[in-house]
N, C-alpha and C. Protein backbone atom coordinates (compact mmCIF):
# COMPACT_ATOMS: atom_id res chain seq x y z
N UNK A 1 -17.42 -1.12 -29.34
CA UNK A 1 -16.42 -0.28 -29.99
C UNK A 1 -16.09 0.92 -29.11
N UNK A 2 -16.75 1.67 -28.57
CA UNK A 2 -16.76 2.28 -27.53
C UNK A 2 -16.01 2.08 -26.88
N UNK A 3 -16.22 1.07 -25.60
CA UNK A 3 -14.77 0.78 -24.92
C UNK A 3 -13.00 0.70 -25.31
N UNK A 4 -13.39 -0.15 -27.32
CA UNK A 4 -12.09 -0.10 -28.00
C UNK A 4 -11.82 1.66 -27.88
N UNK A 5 -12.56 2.41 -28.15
CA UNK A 5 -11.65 3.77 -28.03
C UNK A 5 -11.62 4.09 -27.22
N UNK A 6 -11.95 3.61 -26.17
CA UNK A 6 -11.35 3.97 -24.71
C UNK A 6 -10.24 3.60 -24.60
N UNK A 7 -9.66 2.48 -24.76
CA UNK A 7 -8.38 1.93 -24.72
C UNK A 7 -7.35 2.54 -26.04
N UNK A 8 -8.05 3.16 -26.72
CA UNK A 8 -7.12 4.17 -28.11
C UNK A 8 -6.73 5.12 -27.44
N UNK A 9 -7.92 5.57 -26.44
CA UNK A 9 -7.30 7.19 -25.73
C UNK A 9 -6.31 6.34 -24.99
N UNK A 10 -6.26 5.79 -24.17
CA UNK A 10 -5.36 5.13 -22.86
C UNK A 10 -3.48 4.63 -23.88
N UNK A 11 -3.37 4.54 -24.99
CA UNK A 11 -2.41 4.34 -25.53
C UNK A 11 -2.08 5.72 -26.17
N UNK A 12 -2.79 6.49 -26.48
CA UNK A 12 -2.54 7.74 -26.55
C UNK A 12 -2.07 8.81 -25.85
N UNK A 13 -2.39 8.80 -24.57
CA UNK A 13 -2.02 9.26 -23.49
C UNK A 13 -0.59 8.28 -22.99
N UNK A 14 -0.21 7.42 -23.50
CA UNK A 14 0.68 6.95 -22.84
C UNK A 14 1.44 7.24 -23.90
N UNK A 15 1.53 8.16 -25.25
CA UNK A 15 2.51 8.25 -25.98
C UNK A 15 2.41 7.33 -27.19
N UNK A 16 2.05 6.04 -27.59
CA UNK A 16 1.51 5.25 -28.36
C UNK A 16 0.22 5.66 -29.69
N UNK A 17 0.72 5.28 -30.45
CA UNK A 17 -0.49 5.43 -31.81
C UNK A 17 -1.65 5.20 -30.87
N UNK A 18 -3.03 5.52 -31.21
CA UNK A 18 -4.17 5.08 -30.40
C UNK A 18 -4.86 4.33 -31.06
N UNK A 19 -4.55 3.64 -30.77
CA UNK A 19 -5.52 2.01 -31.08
C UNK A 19 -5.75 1.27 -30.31
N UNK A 20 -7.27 0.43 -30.47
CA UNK A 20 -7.56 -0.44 -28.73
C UNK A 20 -8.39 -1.46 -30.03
N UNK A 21 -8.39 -2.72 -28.83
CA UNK A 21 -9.20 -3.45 -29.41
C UNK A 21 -9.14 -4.52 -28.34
N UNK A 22 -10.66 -4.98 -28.58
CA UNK A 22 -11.75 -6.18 -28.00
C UNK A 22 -11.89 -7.10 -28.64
N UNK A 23 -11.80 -8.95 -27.94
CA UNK A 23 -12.33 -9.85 -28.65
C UNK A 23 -13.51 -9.93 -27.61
N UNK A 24 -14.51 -10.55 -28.41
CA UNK A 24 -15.78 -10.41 -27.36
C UNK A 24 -16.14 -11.71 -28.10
N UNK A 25 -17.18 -12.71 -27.04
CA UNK A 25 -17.93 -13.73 -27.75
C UNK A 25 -19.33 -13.74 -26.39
N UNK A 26 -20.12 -13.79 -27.37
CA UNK A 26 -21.48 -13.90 -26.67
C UNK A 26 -21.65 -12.73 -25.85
N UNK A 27 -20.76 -11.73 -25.73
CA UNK A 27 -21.43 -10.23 -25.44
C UNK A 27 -20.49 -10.57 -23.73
N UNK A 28 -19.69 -11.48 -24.13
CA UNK A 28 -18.55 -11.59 -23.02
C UNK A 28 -17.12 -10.79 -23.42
N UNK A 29 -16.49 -9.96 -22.51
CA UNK A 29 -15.04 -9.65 -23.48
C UNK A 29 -14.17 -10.39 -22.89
N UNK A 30 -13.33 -11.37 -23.52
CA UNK A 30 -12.56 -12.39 -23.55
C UNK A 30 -11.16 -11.94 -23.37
N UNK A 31 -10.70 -10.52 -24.29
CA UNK A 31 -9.55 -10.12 -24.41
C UNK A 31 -9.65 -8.73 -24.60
N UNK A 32 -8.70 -7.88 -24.20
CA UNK A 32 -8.69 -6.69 -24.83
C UNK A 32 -7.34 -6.13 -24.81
N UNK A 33 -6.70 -5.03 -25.86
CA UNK A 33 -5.54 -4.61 -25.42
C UNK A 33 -5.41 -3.18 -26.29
N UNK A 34 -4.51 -2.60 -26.19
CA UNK A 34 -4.07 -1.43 -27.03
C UNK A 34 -2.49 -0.93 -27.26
N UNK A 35 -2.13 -0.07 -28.28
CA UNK A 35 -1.06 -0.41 -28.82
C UNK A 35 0.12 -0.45 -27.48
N UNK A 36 1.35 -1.10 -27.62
CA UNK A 36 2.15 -0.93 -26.80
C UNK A 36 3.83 -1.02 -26.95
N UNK A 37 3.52 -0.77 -27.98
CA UNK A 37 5.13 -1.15 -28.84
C UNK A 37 6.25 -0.28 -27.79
N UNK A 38 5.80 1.15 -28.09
CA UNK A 38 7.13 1.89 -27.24
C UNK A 38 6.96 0.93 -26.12
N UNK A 39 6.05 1.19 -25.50
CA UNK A 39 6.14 0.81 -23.94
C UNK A 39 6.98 -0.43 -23.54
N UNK A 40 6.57 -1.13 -24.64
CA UNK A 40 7.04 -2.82 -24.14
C UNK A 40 8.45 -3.44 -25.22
N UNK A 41 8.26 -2.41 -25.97
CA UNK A 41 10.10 -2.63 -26.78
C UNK A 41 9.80 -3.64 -27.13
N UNK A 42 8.37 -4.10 -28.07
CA UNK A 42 8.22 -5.19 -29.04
C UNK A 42 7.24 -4.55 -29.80
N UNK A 43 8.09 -4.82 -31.34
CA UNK A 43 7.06 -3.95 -32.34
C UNK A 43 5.69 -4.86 -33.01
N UNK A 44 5.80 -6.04 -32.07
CA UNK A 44 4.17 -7.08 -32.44
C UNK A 44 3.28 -6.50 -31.16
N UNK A 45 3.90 -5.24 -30.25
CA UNK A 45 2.41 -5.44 -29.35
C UNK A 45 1.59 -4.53 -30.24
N UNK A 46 0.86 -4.49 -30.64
CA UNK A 46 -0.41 -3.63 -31.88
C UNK A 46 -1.50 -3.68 -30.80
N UNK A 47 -2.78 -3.20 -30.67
CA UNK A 47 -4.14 -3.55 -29.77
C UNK A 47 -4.17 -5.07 -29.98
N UNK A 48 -4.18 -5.21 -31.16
CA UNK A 48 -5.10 -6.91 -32.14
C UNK A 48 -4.07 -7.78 -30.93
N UNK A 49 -3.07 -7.56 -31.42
CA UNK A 49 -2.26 -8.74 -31.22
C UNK A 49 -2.46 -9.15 -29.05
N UNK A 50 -2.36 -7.76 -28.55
CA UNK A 50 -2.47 -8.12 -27.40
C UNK A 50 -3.89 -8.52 -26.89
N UNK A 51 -5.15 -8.00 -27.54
CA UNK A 51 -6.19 -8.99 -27.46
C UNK A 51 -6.32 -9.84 -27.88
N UNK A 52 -5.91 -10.23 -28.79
CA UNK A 52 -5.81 -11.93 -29.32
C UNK A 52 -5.14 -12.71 -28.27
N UNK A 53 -3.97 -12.20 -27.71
CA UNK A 53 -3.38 -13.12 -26.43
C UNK A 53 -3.86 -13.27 -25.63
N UNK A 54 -4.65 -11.75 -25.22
CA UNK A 54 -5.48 -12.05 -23.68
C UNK A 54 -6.85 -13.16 -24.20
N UNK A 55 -7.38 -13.01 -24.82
CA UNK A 55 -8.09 -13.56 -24.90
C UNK A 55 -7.80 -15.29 -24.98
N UNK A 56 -6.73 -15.39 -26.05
CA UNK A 56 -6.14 -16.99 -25.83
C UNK A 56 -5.62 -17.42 -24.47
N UNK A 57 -5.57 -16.55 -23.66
CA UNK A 57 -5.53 -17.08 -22.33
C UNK A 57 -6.51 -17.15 -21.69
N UNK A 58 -7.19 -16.28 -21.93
CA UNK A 58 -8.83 -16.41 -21.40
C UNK A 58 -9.12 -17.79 -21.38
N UNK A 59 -9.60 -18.01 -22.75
CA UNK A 59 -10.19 -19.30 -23.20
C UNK A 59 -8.80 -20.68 -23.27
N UNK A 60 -7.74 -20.39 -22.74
CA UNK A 60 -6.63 -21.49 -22.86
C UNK A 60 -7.03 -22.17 -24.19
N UNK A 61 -6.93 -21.65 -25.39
CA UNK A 61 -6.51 -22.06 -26.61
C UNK A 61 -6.28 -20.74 -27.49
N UNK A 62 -5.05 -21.37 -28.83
CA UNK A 62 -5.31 -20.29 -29.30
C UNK A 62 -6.13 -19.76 -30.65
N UNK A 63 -7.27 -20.21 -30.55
CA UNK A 63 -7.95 -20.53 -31.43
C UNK A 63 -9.40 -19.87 -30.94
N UNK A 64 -9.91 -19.02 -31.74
CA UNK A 64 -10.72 -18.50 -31.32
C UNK A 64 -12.12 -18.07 -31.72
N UNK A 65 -12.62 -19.29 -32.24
CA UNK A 65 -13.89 -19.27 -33.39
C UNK A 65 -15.03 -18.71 -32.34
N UNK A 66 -15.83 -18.62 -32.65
CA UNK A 66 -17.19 -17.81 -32.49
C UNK A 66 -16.96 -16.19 -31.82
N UNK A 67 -15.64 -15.69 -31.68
CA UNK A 67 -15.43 -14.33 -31.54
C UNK A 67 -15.36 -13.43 -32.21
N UNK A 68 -15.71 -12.49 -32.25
CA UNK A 68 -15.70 -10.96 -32.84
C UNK A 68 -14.63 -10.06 -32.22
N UNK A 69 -13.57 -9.44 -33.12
CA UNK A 69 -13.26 -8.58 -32.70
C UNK A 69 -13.03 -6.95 -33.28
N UNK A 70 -13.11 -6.39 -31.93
CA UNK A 70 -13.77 -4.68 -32.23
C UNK A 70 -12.37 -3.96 -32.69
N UNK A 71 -11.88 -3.30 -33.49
CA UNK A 71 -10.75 -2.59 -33.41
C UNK A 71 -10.57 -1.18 -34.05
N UNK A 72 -9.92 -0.13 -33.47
CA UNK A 72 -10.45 0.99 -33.36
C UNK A 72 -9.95 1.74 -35.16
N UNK A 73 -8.89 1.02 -35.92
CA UNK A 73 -8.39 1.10 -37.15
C UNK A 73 -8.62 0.01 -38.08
N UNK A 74 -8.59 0.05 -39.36
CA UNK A 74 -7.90 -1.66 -39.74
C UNK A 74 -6.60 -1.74 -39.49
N UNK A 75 -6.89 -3.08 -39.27
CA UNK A 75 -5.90 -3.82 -38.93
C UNK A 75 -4.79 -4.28 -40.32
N UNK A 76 -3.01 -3.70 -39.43
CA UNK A 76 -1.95 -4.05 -40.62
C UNK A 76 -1.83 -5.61 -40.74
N UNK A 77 -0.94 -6.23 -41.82
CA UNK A 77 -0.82 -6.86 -42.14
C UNK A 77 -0.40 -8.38 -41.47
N UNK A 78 0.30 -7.62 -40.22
CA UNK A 78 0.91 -8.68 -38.93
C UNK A 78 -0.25 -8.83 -38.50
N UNK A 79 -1.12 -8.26 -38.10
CA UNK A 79 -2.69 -8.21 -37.12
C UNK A 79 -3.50 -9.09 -37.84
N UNK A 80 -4.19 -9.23 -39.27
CA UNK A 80 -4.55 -9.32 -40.66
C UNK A 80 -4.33 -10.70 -40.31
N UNK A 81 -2.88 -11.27 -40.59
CA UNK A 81 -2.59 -12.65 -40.22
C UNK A 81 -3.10 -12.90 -39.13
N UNK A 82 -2.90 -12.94 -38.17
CA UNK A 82 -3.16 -13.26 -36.57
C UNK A 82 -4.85 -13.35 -36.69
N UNK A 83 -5.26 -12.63 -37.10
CA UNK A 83 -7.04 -12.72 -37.19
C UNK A 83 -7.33 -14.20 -37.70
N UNK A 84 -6.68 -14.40 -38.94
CA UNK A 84 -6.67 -15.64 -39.52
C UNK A 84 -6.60 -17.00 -38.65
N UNK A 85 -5.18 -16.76 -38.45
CA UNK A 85 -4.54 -17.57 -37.07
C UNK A 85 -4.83 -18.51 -36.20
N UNK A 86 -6.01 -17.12 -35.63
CA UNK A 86 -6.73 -17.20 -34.54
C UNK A 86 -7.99 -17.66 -34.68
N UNK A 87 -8.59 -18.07 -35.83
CA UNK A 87 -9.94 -18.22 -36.49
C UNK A 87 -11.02 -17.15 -35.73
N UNK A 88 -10.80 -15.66 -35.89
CA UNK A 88 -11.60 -14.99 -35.46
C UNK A 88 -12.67 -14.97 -36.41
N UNK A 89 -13.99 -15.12 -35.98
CA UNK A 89 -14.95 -15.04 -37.05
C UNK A 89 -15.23 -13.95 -37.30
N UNK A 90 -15.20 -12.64 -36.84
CA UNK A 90 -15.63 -11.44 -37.33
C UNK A 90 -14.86 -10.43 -36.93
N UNK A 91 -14.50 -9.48 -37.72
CA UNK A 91 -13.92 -8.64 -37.70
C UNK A 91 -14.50 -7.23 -38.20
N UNK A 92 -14.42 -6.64 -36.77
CA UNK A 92 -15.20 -4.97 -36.89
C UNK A 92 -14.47 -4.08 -36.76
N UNK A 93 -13.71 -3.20 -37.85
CA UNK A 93 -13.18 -1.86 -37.37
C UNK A 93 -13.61 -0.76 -37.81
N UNK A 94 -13.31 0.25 -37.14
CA UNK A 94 -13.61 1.45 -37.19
C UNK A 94 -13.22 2.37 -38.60
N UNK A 95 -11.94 2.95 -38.61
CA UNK A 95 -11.93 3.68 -39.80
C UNK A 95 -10.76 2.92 -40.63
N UNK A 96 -10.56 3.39 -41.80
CA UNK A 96 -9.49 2.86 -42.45
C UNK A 96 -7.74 3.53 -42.23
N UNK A 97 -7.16 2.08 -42.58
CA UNK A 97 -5.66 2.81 -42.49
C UNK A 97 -5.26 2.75 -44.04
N UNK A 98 -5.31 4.17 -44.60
CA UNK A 98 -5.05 4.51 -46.01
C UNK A 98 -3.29 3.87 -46.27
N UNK A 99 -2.52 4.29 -45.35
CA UNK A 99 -1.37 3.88 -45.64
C UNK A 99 -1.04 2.20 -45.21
N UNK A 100 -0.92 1.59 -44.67
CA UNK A 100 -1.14 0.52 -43.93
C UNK A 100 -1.77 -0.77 -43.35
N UNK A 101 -3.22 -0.40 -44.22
CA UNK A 101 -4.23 -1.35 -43.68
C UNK A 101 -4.54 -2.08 -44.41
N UNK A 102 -4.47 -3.46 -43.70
CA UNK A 102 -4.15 -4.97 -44.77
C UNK A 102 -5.35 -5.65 -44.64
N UNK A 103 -6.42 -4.66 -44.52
CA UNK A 103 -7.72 -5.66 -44.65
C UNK A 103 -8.59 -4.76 -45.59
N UNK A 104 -8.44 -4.08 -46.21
CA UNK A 104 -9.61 -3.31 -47.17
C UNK A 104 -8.73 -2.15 -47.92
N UNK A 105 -7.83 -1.53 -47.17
CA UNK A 105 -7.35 -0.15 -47.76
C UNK A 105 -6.07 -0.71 -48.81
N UNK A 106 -5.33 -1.86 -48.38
CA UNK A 106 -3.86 -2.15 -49.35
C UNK A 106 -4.23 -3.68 -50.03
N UNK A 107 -4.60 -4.32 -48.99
CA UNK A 107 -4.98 -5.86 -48.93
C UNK A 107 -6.04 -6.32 -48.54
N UNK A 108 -6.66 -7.43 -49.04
CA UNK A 108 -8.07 -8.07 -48.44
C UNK A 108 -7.15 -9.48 -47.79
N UNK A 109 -7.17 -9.07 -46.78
CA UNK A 109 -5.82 -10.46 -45.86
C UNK A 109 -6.87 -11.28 -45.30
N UNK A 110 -8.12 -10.66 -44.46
CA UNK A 110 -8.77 -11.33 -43.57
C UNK A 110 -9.68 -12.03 -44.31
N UNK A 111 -10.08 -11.73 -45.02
CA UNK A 111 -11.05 -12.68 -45.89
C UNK A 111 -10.85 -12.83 -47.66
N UNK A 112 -9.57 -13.16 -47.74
CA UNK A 112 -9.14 -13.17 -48.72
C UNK A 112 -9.20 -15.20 -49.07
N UNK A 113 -10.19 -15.26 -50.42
CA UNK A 113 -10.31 -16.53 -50.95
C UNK A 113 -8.97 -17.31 -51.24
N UNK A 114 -7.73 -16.85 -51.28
CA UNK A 114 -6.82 -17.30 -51.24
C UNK A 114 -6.32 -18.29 -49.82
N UNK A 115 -7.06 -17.94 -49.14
CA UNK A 115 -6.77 -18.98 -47.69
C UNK A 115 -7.82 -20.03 -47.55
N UNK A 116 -7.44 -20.42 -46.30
CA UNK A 116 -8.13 -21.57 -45.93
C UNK A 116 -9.35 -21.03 -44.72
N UNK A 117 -9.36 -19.82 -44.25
CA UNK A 117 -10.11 -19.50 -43.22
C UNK A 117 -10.42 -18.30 -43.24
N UNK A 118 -11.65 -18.06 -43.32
CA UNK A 118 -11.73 -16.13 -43.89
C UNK A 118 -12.73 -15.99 -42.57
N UNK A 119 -12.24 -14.57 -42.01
CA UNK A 119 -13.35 -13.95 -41.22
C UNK A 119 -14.35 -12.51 -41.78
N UNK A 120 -15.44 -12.50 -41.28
CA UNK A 120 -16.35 -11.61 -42.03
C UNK A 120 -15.82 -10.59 -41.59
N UNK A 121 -15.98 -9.42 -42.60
CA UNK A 121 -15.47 -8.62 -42.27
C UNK A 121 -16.46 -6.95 -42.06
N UNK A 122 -16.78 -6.59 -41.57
CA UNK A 122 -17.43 -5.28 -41.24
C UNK A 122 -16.65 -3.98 -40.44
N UNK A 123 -16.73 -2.70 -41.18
CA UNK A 123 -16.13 -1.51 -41.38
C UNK A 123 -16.87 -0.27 -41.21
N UNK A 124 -16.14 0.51 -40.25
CA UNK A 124 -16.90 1.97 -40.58
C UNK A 124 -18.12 2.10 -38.83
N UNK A 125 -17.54 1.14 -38.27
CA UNK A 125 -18.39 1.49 -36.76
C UNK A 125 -17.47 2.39 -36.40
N UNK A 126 -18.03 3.82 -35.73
CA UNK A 126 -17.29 4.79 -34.89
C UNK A 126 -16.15 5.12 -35.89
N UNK A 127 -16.62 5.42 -36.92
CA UNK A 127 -15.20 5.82 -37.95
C UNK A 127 -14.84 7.02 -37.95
N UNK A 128 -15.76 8.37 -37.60
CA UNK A 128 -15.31 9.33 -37.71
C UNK A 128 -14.70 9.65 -36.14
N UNK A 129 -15.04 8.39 -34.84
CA UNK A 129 -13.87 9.16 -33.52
C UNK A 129 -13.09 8.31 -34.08
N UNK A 130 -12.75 6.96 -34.33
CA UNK A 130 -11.63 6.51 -34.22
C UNK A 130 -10.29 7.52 -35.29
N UNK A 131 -10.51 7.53 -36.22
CA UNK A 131 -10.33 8.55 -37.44
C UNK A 131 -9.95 10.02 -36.65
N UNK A 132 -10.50 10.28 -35.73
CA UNK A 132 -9.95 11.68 -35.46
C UNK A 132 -9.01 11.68 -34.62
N UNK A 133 -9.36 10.80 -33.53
CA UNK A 133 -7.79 9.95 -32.66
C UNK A 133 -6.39 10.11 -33.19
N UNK A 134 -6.75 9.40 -34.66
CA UNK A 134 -5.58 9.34 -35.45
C UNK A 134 -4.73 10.31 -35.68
N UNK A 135 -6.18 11.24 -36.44
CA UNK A 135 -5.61 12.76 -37.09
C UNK A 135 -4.90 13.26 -36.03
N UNK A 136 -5.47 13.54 -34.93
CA UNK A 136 -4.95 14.60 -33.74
C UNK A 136 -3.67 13.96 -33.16
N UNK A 137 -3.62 12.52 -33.23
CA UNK A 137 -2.14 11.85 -32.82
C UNK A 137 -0.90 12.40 -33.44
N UNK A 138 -1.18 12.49 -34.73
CA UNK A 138 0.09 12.89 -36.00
C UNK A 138 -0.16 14.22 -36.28
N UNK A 139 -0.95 14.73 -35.99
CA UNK A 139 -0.69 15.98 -35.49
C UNK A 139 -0.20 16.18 -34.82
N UNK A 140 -0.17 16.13 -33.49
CA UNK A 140 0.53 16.75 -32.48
C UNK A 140 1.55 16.25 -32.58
N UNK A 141 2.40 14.99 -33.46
CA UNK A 141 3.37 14.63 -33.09
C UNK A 141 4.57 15.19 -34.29
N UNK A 142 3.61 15.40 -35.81
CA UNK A 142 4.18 16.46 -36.73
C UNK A 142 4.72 17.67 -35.90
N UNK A 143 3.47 18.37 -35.29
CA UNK A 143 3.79 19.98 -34.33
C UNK A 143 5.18 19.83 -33.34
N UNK A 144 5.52 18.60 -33.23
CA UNK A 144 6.13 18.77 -31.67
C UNK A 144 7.56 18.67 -32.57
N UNK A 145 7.75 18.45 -33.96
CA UNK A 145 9.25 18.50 -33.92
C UNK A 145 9.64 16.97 -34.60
């Protein structure tokens, strides 16, 4: 998780919400990415989504059972799906997204009995940096106007 907020600061500094995230399997990291929407003028690059790709290229499928992935928020509702998707088996984030977050705070998406494929879900690693990332993001971006 650590490294995921390394890659929160690195989208932060580039102007971007700060969010990062890792798929890792067997203590290998397979994928990693962080948000990139301004940058890349597509509002699906999120962290999730661009580690889910790197990583499906990693492993040339896109399917991705026995991985964990680290992410520095919960994950919205587009991400939420894609976890599914992707048959990620575990899912670790950091703090909650009160407005937004489609795995515990609005919706139970990722392991919701309504599907066919639920990943476990675990919450609250590094919640109070990822969580302050946040705060100080919309802050400064309230302050600036």
């Amino acid at each position: 998780m650590r490294q995921a907020l390394h890659l929160a600061r690195e989208a932060d500094a580039a102007g971007e919400v700060p969010v990062g995230a890792l798929v890792v399997s067997k203590g290998t990291i397979l994928g990693a990415g962080r948000n990139r929407p301004i940058a890349s003028s597509d509002p699906s690059s999120h962290a999730e989504i661009e580690a889910l790709r790197h990583a499906a290229r990693t492993v040339g499928n896109y399917r991705l059972p026995g991985t964990t992935l680290y992410v520095t928020i919960e994950p919205c509702v587009m991400c939420a799906g894609a976890i599914v998707l992707a048959r990620v088996e575990r899912l670790v984030f950091g703090a909650r997204d009160l407005r937004f977050g489609a795995v515990r705070s609005k919706f139970a998406l990722a392991d919701s009995e309504l599907l066919n494929f639920r990943a476990r879900v675990e919450e609250g690693l590094l919640a109070p940096e990822a969580g302050e990332l946040m705060t100080r993001f919309f802050e400064r971006r309230r302050s600036a106007g």
